[in-house]
Structure formats: C-alpha cells, structure tokens
C-alpha atoms as a PDB file:
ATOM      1  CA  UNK A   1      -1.374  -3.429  -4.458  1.00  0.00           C
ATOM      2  CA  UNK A   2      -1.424   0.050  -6.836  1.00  0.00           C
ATOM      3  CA  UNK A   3      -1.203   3.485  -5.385  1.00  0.00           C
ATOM      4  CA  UNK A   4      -3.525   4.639  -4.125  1.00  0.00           C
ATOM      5  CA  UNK A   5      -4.900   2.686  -1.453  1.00  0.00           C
ATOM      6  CA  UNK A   6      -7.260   4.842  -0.423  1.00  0.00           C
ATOM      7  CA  UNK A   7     -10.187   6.763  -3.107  1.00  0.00           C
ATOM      8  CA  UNK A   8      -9.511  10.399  -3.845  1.00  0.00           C
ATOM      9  CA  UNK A   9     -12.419  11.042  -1.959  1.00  0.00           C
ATOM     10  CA  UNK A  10     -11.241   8.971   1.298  1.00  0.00           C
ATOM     11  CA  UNK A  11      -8.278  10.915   1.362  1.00  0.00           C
ATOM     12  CA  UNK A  12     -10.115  14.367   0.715  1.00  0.00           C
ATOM     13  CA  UNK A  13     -11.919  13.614   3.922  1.00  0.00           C
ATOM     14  CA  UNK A  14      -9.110  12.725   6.062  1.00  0.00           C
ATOM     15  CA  UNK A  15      -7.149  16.020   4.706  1.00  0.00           C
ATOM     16  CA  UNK A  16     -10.468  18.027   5.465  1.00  0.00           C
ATOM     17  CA  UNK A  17     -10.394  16.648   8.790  1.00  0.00           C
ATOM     18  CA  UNK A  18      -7.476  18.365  10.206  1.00  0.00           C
ATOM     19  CA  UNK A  19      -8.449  21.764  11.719  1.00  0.00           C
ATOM     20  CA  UNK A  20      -5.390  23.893   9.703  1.00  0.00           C
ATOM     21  CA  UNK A  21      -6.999  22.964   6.506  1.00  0.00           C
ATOM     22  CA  UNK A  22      -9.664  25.503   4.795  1.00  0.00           C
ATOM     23  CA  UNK A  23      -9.815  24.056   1.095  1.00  0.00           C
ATOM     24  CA  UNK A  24      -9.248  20.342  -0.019  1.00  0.00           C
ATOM     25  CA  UNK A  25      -9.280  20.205  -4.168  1.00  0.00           C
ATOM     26  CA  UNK A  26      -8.308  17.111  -6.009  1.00  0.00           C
ATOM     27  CA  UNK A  27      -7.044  17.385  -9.440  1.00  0.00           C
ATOM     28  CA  UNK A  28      -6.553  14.869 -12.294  1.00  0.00           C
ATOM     29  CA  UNK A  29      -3.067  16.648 -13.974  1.00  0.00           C
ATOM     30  CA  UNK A  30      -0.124  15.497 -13.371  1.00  0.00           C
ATOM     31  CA  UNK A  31       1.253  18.457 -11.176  1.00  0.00           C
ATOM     32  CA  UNK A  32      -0.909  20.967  -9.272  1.00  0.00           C
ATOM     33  CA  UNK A  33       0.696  24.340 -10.848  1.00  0.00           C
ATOM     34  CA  UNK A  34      -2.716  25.362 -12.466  1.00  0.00           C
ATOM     35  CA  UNK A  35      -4.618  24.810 -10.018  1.00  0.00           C
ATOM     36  CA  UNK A  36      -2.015  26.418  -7.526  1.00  0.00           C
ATOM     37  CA  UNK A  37      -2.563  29.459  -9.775  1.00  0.00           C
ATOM     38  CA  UNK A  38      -5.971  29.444 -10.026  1.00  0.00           C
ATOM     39  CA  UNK A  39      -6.754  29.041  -5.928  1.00  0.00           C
ATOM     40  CA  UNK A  40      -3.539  31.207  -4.735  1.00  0.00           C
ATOM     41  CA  UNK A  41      -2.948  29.429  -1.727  1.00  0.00           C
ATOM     42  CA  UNK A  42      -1.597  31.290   1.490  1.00  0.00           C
ATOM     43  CA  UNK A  43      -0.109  28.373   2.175  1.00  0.00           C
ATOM     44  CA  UNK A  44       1.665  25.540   0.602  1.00  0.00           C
ATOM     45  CA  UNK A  45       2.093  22.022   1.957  1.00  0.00           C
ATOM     46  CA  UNK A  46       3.950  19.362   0.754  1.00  0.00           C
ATOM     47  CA  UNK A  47       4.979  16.395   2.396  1.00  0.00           C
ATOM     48  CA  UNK A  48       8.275  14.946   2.159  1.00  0.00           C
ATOM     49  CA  UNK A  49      11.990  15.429   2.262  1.00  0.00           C
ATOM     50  CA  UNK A  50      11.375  18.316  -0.550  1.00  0.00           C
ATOM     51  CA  UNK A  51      13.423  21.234   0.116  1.00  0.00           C
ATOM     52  CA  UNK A  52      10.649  24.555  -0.723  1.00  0.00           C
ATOM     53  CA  UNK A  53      12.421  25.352  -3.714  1.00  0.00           C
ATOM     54  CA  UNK A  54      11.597  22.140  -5.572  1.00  0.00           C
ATOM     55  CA  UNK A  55       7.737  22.063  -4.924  1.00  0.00           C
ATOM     56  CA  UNK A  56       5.664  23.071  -8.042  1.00  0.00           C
ATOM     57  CA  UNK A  57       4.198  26.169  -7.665  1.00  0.00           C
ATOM     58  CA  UNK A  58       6.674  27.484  -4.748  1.00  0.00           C
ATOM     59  CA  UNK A  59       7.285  30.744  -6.744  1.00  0.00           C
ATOM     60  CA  UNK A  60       4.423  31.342  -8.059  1.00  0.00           C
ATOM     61  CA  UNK A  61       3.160  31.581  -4.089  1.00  0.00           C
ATOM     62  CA  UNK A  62       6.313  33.364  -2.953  1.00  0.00           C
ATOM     63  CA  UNK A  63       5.233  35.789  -5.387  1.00  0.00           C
ATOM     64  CA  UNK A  64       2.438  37.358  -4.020  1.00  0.00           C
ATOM     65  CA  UNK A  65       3.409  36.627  -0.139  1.00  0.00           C
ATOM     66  CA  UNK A  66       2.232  33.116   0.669  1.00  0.00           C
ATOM     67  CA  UNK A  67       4.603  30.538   1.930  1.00  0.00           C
ATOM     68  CA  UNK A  68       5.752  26.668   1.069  1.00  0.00           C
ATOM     69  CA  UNK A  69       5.812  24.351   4.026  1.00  0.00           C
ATOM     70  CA  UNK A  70       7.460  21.315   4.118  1.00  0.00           C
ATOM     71  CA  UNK A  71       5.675  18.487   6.794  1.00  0.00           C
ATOM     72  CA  UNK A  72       7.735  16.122   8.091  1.00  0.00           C
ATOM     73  CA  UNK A  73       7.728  12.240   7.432  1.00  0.00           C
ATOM     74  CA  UNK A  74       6.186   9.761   9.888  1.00  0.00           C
ATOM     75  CA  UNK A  75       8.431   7.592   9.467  1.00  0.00           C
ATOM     76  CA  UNK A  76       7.329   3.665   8.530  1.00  0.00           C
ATOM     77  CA  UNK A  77       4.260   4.926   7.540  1.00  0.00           C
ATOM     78  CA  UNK A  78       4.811   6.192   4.269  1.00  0.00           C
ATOM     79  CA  UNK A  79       2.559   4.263   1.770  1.00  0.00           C
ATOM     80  CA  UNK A  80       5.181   2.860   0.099  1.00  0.00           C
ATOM     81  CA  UNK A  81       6.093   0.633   3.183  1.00  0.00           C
ATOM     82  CA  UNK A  82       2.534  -0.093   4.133  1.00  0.00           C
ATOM     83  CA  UNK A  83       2.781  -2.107   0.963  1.00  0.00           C
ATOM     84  CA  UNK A  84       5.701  -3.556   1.501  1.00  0.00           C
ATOM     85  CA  UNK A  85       4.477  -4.872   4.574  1.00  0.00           C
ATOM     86  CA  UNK A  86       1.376  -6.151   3.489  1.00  0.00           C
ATOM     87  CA  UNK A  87       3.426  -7.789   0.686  1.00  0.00           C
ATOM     88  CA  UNK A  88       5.905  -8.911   3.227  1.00  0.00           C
ATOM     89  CA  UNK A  89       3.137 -10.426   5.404  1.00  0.00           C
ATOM     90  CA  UNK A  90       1.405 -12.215   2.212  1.00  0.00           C
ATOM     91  CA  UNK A  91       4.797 -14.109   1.457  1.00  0.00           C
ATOM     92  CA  UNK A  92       5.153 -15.317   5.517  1.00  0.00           C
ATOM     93  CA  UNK A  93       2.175 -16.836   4.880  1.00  0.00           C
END
C-alpha cells in the first residue's frame, strides 16, 4: 500500500465535512508556505505531535494575528498503522 489511501479529492470532502472548516485547498508543493501566504488563514491546523513553532507557516500567521493549532492524535488510527494492519492481516493469511 502507498500513501495516500484515500484521493486528494476524498480527503477534501471529508475535511469539508466538519462544520469548523470554511476553506479546503489542496496543493501539489511540497510544503504549504505559499499557499499559507497567499490565503492568510485565521487559523492554522496541523495534526500531530508538532509543537506550533515547527509548523510551516506558523509565523507568517502569528504575524498578522491568526493562530497555529495543534489537533490531537487518535491514536491507532494514524495511516501509518492502518497499513500496518492491513499488511499484518495479509501475512495471517
């Protein structure tokens, strides 16, 4: 299995799903800073064990007021182990 399992667009609808979202933009570099720049979010998500600090574009939001959040883990449901699982389950057979 390669990351992603799910389409950029399945997981554009799931994140546009959730009622605190406005905006759901994909984007094909390999960090979000320009886009973060272009948009100037309010608010920042990331999710993870990232302290603020380290996401990209933190700063550049701090600067003008916004904010970083940090959502927790669920944890055993990161994608990582989903695959490990599945791979897990493939062997047992």
């Amino acid at each position: 299995f390669n990351r992603p399992i799910n389409s950029t667009h399945e997981r554009c609808i799931l994140l546009a799903a959730l009622r605190s979202v406005n905006k759901v933009v994909s984007f094909d570099e390999s960090t979000p800073e320009r886009l973060i720049k272009l948009i100037k979010p309010d608010v920042l998500v990331k999710g993870g064990d990232y302290l603020p600090e380290a996401v990209v574009g933190h700063d550049f939001v701090k600067s003008y007021g916004g904010v970083t959040v940090i959502v927790d883990l669920v944890i055993g449901k990161s994608t990582t182990n989903i695959i490990a699982k599945i791979r897990q389950q493939e062997q047992d057979t």
